[in-house]
N, C-alpha and C. Protein backbone atom coordinates (compact mmCIF):
# COMPACT_ATOMS: atom_id res chain seq x y z
N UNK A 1 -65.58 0.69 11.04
CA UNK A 1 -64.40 0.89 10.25
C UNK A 1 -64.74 0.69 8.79
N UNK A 2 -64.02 1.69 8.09
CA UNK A 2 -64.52 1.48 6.52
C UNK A 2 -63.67 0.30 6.34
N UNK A 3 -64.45 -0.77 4.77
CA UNK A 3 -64.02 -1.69 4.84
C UNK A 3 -63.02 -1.52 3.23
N UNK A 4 -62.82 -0.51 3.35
CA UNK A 4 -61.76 0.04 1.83
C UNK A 4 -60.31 0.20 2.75
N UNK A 5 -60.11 -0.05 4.32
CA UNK A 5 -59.18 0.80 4.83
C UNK A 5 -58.52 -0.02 5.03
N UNK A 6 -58.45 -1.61 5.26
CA UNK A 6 -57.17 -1.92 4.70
C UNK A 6 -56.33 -3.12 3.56
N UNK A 7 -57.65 -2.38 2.47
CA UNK A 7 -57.06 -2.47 0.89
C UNK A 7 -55.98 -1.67 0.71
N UNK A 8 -56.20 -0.04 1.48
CA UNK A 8 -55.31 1.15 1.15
C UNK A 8 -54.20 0.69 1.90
N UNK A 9 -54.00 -0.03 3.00
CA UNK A 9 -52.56 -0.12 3.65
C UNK A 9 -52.00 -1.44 2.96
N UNK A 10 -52.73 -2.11 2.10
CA UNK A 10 -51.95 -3.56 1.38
C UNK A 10 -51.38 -3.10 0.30
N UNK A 11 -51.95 -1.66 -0.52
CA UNK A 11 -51.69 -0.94 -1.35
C UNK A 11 -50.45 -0.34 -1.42
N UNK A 12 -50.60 0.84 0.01
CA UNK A 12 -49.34 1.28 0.57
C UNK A 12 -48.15 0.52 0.74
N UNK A 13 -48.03 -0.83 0.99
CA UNK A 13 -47.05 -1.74 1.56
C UNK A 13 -46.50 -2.31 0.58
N UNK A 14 -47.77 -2.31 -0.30
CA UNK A 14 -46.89 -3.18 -2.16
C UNK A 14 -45.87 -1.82 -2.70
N UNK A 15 -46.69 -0.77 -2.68
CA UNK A 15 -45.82 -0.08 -3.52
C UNK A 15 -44.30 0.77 -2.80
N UNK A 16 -44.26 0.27 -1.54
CA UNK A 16 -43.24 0.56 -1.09
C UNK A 16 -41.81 -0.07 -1.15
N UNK A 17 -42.25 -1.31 -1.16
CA UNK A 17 -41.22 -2.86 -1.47
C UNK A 17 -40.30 -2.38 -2.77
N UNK A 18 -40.09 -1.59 -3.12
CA UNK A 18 -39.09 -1.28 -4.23
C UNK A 18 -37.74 -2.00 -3.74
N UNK A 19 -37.09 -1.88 -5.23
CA UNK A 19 -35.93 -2.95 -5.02
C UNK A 19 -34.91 -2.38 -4.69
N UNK A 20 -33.52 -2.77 -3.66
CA UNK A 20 -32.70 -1.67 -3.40
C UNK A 20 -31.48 -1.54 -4.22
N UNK A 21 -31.03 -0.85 -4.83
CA UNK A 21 -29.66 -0.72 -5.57
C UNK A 21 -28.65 0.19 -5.01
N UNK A 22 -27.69 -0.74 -4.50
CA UNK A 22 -26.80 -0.10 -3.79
C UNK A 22 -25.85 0.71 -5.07
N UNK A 23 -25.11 1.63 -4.37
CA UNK A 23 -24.29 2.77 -5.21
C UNK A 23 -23.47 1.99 -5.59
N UNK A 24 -22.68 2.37 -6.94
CA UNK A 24 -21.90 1.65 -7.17
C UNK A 24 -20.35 2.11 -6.80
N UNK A 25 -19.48 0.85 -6.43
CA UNK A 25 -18.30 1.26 -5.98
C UNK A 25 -17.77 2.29 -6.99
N UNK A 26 -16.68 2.93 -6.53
CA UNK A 26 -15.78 3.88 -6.88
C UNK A 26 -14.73 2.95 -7.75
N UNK A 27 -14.17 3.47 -9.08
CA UNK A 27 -12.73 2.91 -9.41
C UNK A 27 -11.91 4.28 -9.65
N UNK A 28 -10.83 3.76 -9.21
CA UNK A 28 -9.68 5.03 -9.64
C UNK A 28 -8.77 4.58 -9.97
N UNK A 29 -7.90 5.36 -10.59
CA UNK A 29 -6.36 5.12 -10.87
C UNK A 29 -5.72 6.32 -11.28
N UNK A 30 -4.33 6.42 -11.45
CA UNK A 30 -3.49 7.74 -11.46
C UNK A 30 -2.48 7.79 -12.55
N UNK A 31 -1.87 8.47 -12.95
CA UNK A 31 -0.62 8.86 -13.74
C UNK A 31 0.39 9.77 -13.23
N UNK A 32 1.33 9.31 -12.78
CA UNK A 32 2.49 10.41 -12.32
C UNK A 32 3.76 10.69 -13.13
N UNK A 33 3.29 12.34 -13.30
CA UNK A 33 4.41 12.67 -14.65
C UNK A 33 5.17 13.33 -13.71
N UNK A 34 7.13 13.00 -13.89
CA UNK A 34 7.91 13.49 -13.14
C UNK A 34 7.96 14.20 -14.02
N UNK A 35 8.36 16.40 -13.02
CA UNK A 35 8.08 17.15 -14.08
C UNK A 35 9.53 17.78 -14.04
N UNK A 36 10.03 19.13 -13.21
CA UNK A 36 11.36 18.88 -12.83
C UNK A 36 11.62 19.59 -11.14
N UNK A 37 12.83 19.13 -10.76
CA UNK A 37 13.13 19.49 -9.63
C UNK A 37 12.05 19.39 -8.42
N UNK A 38 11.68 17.67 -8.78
CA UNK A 38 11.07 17.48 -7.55
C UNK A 38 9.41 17.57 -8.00
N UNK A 39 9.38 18.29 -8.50
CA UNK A 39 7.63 18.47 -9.31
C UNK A 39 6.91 17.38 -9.80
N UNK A 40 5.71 16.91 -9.58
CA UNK A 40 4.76 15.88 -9.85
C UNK A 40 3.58 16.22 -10.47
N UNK A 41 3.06 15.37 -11.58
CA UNK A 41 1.83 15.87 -11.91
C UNK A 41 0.91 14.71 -11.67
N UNK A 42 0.26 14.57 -10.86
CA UNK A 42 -0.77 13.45 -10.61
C UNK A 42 -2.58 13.74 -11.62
N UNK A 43 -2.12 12.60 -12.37
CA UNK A 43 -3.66 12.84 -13.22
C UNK A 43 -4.81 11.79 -12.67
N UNK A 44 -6.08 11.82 -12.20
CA UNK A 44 -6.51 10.83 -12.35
C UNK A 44 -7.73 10.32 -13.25
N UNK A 45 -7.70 9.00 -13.26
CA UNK A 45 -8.92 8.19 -14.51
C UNK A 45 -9.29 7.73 -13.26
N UNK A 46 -11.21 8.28 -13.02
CA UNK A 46 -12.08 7.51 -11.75
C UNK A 46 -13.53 7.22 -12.29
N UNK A 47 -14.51 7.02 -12.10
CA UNK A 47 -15.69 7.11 -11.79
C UNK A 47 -16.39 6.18 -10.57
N UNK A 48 -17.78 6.94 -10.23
CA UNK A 48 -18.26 6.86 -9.03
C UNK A 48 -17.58 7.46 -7.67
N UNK A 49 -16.42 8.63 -8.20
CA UNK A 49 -16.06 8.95 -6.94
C UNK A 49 -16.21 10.60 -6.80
N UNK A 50 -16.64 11.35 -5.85
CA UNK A 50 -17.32 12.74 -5.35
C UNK A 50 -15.28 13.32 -5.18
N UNK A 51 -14.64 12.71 -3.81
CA UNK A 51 -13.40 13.41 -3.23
C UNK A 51 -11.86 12.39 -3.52
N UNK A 52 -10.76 13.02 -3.81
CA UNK A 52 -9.87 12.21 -3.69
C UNK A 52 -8.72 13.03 -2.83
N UNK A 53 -8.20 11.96 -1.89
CA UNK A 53 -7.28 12.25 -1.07
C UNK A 53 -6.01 11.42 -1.51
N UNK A 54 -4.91 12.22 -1.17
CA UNK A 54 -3.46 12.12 -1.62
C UNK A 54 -2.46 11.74 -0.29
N UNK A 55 -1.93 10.74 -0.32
CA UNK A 55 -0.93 10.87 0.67
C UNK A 55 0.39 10.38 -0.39
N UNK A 56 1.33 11.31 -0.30
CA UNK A 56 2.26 11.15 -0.99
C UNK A 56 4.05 10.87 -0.66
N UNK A 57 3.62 9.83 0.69
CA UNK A 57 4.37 8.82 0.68
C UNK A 57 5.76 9.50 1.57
N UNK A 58 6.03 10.59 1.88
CA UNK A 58 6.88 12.08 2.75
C UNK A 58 6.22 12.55 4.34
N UNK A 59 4.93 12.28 4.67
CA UNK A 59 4.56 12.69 5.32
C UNK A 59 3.33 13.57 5.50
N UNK A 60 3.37 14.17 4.19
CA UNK A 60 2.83 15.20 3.29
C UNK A 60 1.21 14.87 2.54
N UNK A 61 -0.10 15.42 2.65
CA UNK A 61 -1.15 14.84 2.26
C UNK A 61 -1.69 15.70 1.65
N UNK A 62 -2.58 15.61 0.63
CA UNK A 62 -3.05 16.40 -0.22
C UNK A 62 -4.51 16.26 -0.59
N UNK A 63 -5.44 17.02 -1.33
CA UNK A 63 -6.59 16.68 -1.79
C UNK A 63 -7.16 16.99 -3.71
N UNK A 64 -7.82 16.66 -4.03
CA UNK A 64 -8.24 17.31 -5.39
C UNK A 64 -7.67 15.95 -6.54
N UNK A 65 -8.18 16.15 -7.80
CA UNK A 65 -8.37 14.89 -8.76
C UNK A 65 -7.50 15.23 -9.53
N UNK A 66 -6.73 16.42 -10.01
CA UNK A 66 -5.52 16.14 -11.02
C UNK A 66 -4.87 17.75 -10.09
N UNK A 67 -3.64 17.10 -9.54
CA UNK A 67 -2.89 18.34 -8.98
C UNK A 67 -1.32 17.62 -9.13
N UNK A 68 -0.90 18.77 -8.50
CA UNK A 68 0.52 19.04 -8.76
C UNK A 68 1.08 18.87 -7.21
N UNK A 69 2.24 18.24 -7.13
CA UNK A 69 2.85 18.35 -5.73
C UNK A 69 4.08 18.20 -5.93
N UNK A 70 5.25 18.88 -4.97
CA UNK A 70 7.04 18.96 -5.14
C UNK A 70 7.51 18.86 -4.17
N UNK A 71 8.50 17.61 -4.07
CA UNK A 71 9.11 16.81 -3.59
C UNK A 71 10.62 18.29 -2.77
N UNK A 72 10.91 17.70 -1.84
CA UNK A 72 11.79 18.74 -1.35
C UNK A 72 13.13 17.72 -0.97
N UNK A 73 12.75 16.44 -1.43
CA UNK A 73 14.12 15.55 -0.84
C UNK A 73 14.20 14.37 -2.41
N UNK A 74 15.29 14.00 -2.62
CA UNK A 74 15.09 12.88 -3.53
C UNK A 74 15.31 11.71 -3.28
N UNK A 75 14.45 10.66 -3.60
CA UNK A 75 14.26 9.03 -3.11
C UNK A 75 13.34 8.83 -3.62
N UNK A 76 12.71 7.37 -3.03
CA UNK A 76 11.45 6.87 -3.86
C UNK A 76 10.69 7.07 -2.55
N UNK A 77 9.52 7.28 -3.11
CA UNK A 77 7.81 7.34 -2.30
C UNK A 77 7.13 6.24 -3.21
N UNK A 78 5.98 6.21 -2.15
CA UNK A 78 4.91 5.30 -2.33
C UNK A 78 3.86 6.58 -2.24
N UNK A 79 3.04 6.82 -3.69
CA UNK A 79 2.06 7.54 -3.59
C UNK A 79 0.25 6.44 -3.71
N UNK A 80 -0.43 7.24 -2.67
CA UNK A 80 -1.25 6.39 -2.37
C UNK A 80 -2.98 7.76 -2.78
N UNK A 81 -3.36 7.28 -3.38
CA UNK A 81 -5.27 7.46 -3.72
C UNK A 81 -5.56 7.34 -3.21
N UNK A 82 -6.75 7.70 -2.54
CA UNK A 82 -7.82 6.90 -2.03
C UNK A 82 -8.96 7.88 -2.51
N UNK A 83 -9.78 7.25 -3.59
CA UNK A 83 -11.15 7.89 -4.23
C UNK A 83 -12.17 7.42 -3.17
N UNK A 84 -12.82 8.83 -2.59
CA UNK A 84 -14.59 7.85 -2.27
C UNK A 84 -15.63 8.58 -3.19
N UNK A 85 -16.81 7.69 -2.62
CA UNK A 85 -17.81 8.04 -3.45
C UNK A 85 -19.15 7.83 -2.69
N UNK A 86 -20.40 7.75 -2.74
CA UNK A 86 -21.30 7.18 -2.13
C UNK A 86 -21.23 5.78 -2.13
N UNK A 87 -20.59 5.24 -3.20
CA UNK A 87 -20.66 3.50 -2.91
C UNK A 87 -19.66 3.06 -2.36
N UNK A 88 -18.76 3.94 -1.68
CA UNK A 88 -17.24 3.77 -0.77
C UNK A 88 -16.59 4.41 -1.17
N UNK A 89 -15.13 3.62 -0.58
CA UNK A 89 -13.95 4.01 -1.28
C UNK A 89 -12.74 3.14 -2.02
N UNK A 90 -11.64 3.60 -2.36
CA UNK A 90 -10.97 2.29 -3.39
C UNK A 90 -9.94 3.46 -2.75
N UNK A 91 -8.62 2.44 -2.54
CA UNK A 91 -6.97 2.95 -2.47
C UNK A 91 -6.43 2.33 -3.41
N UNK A 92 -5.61 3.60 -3.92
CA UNK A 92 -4.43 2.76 -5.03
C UNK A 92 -3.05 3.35 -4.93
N UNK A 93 -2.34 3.02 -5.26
CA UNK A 93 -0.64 3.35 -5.04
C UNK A 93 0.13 3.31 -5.82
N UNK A 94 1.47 4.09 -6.82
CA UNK A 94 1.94 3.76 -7.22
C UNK A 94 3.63 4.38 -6.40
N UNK A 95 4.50 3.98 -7.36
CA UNK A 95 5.86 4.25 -6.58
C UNK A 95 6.60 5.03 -7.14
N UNK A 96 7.02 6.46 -6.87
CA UNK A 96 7.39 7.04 -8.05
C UNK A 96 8.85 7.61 -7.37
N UNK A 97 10.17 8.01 -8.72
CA UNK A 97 11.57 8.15 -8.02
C UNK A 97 11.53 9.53 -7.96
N UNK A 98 11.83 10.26 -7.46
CA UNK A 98 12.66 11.64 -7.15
C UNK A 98 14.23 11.41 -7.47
N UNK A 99 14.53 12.24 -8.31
CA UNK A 99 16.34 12.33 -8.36
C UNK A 99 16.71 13.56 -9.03
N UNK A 100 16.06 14.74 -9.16
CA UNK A 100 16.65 16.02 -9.65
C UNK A 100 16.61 17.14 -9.12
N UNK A 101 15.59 16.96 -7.45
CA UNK A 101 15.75 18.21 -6.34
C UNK A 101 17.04 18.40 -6.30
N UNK A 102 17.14 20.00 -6.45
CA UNK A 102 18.53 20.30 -6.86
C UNK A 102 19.06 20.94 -5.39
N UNK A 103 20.65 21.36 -5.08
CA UNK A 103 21.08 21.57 -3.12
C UNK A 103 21.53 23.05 -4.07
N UNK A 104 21.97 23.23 -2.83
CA UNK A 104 22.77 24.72 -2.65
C UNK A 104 24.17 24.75 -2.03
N UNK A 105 24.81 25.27 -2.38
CA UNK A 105 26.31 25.17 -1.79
C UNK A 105 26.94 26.61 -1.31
N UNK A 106 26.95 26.76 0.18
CA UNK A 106 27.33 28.09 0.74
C UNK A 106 28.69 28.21 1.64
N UNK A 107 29.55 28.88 1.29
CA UNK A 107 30.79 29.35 1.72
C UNK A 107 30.62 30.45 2.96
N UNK A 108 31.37 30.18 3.74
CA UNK A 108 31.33 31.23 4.70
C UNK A 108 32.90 31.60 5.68
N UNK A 109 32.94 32.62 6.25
CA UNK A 109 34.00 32.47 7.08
C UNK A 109 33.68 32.89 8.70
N UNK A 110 34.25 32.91 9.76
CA UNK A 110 34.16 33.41 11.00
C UNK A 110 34.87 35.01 10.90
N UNK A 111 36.43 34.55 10.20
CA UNK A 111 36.66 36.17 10.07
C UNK A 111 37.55 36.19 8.72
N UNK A 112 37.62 37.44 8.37
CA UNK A 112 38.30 37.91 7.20
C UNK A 112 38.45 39.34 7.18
N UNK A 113 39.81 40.11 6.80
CA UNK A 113 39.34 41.34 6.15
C UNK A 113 39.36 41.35 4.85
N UNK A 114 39.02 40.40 3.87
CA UNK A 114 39.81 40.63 2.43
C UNK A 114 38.39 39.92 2.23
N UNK A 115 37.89 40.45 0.63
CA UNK A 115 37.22 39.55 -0.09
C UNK A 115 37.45 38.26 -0.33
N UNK A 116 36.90 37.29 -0.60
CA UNK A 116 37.55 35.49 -0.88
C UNK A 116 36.62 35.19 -1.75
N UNK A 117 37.30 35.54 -3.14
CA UNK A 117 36.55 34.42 -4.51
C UNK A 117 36.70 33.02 -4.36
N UNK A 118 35.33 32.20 -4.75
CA UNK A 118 35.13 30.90 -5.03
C UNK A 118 34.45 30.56 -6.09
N UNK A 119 35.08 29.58 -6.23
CA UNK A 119 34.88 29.06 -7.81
C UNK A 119 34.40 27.52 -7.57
N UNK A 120 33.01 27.52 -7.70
CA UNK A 120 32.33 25.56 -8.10
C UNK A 120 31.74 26.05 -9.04
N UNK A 121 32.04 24.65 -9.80
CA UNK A 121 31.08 24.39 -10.78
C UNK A 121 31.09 25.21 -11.91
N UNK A 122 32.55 25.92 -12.75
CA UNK A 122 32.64 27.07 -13.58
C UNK A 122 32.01 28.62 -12.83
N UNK A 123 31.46 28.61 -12.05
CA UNK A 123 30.69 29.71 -11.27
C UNK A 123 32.16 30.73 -10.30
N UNK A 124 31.05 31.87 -10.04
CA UNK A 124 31.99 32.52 -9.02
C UNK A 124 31.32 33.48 -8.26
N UNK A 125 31.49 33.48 -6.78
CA UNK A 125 30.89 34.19 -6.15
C UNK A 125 31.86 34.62 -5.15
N UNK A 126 31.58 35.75 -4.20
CA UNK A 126 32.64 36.24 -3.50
C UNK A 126 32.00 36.26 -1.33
N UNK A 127 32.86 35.44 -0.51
CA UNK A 127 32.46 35.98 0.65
C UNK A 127 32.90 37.68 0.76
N UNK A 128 31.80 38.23 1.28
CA UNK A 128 32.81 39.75 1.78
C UNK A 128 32.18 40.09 3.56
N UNK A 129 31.55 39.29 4.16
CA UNK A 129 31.31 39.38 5.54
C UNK A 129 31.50 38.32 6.04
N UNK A 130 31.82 38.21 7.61
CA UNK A 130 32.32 37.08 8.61
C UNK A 130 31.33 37.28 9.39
N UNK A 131 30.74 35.38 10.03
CA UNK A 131 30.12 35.31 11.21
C UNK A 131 30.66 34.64 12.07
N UNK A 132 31.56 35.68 13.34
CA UNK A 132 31.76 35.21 14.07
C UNK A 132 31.22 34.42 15.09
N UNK A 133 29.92 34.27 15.40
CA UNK A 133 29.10 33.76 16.06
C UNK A 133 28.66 32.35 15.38
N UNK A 134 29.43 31.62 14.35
CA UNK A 134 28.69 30.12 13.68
C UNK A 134 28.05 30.51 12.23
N UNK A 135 27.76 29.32 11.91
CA UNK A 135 27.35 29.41 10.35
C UNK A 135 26.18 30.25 10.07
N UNK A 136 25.92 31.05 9.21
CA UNK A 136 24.55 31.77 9.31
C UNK A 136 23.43 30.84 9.07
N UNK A 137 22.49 30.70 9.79
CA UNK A 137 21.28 29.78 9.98
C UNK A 137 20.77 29.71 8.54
N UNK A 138 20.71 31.03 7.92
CA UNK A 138 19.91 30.80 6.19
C UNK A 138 21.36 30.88 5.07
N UNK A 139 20.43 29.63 4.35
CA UNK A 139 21.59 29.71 3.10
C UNK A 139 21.48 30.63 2.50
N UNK A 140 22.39 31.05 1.60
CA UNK A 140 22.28 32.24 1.36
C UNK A 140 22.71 33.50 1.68
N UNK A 141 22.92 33.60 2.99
CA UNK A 141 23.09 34.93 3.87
C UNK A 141 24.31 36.19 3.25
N UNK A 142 23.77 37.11 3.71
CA UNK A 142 24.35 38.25 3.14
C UNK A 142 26.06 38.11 3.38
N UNK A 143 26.89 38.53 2.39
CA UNK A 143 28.23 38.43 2.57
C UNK A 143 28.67 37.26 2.15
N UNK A 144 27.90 35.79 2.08
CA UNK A 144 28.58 34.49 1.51
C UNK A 144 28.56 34.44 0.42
N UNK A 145 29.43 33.21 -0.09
CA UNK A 145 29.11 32.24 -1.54
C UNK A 145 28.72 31.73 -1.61
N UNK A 146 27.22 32.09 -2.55
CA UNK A 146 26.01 30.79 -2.18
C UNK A 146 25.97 30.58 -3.89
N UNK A 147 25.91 29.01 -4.05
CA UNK A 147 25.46 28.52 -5.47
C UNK A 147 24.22 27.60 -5.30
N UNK A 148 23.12 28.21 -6.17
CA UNK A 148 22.41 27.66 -6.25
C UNK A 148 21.87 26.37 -7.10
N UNK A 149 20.88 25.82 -7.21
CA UNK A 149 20.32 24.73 -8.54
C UNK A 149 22.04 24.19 -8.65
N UNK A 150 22.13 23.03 -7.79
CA UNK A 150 23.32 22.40 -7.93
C UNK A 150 22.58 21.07 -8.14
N UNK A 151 22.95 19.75 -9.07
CA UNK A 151 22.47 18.43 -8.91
C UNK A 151 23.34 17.85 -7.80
N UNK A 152 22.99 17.21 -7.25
CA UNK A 152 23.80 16.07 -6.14
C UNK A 152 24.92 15.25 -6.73
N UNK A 153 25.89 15.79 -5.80
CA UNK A 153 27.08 15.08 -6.11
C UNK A 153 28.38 15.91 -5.58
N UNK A 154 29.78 15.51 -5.69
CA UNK A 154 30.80 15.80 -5.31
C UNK A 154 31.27 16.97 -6.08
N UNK A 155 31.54 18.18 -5.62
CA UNK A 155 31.93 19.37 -6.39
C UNK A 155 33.26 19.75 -5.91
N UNK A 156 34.26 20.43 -6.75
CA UNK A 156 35.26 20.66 -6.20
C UNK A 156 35.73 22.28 -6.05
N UNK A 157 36.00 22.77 -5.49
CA UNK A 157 36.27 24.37 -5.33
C UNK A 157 37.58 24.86 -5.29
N UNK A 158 37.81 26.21 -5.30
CA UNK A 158 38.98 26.73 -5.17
C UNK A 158 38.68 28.09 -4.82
N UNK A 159 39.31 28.79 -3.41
CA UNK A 159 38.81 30.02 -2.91
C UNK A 159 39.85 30.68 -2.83
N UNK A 160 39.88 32.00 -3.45
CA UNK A 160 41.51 32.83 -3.41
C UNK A 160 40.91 34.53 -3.00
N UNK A 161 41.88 34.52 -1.67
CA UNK A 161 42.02 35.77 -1.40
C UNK A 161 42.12 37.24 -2.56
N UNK A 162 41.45 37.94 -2.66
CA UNK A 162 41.66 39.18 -3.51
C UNK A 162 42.23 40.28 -3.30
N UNK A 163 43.45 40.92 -3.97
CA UNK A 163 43.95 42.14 -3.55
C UNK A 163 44.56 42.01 -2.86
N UNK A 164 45.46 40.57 -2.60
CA UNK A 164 46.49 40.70 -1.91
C UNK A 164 47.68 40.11 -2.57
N UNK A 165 48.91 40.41 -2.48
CA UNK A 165 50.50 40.16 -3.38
C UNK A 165 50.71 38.46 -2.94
N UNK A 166 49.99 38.01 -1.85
CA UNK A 166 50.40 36.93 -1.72
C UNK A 166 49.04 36.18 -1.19
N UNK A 167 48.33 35.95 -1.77
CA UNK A 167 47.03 35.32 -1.13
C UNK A 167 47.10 34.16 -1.03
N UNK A 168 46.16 33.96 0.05
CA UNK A 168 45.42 32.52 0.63
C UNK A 168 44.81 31.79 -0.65
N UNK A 169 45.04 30.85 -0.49
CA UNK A 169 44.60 29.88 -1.23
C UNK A 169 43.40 28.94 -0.72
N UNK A 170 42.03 28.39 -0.77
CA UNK A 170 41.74 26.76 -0.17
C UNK A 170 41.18 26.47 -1.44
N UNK A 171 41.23 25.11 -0.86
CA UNK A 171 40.57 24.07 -2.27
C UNK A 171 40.01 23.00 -1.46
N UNK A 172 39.10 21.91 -2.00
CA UNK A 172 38.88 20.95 -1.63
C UNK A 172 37.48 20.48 -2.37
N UNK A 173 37.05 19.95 -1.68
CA UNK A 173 35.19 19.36 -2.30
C UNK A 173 34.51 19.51 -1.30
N UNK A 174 32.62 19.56 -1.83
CA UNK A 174 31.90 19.91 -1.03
C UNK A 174 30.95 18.91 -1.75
N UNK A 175 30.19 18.02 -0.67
CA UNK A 175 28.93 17.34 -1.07
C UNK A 175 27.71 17.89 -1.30
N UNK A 176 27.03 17.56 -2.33
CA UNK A 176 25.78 18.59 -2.72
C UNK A 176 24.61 17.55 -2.38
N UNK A 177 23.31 17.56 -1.34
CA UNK A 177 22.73 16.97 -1.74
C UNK A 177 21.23 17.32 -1.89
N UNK A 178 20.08 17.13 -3.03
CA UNK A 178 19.19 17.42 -3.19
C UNK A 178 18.20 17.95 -1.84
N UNK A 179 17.89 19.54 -2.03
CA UNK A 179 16.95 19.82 -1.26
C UNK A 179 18.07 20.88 0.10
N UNK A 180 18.73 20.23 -0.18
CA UNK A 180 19.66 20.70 1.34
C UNK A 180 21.08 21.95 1.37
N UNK A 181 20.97 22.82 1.84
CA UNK A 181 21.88 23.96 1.91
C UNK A 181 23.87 23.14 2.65
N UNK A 182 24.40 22.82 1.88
CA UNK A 182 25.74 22.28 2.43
C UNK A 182 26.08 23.88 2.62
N UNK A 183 26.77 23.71 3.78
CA UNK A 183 27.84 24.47 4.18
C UNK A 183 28.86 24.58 4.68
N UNK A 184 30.14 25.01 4.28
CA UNK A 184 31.27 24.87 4.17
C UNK A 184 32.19 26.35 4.97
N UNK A 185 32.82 26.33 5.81
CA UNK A 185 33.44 26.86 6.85
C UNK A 185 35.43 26.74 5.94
N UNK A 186 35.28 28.41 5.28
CA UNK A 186 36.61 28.38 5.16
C UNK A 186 37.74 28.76 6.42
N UNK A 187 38.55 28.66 6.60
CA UNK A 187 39.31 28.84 7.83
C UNK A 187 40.73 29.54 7.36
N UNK A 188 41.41 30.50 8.67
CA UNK A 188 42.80 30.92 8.28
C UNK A 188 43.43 29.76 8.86
């Protein structure tokens, strides 16, 4: 055996011993600008982190480092980070309000032969078709009074028969609430 052969493996073994430096953790943090009707702008300040995942506190999860996400109900969430990186990961959370997802407010009848103006909110729209079969499943639907971008809250109406010497009258209020199609069933 050569007698150089194991200088070369004491050699090999020193210069392998290098020192280990683990990655360094991830930091993150966020900014949430309420923008409108439910709209979010999530910015974030990180380093050491490659991916960031979004759970935004609805059910609802997201990915990417400065995005946008819209709220379809209004309340408070808990929005939650979580940056990784090769040296892990870090969660952070903040709590942000929803209060300007705006509802819709739709008039309808089972039957009619006459047009029926309604009036919320300075507005005016006219039923001119009946579903006899129940409320039409989409707000909106052809023949109703649909008002849209309403804020939440108590509205009051007034619906008058057209083109007739002695018309129907209704009145009353309708609850509006963010995100959600109210619908309202006029009756003879």
């Amino acid at each position: 055996m050569n007698r150089f052969f194991p200088l070369l493996l004491v050699a090999i073994s020193i210069s392998s011993c290098g020192v280990f430096e683990p990655e360094p953790k991830p930091t993150a943090d966020f900014v949430v600008t309420v923008l409108d009707n439910g709209l979010v702008r999530l910015d974030v300040s990180s380093s050491n982190a490659d991916s960031f995942d979004w759970d935004f506190g609805n059910g609802e999860k997201g990915t990417g480092k400065n995005i946008q996400f819209r709220y379809d109900r209004n309340g408070q969430y808990v929005i939650t980070l979580t940056a990784k990186g090769k040296g892990g990961e870090i969660s952070v959370q903040q709590r942000v309000e929803i209060n300007d997802v705006k509802g819709t407010a739709m008039f309808w009848m089972s039957r009619t032969e006459r047009t029926i103006r309604v009036t919320l909110n300075n507005r005016q729209a006219n039923i001119t078709a009946y579903y006899s079969n129940g409320a039409p499943s989409n707000c909106g639907a052809s023949g109703t009074a649909t008002f849209t971008a309403l804020p939440e809250g108590r509205y009051n109406f007034i619906a008058t028969e057209v083109g007739t010497l002695f018309p129907t009258t209704w009145n009353g209020t309708i609850t509006i609430t963010g995100g959600d199609c109210s619908k309202m069933q006029l009756t003879y």
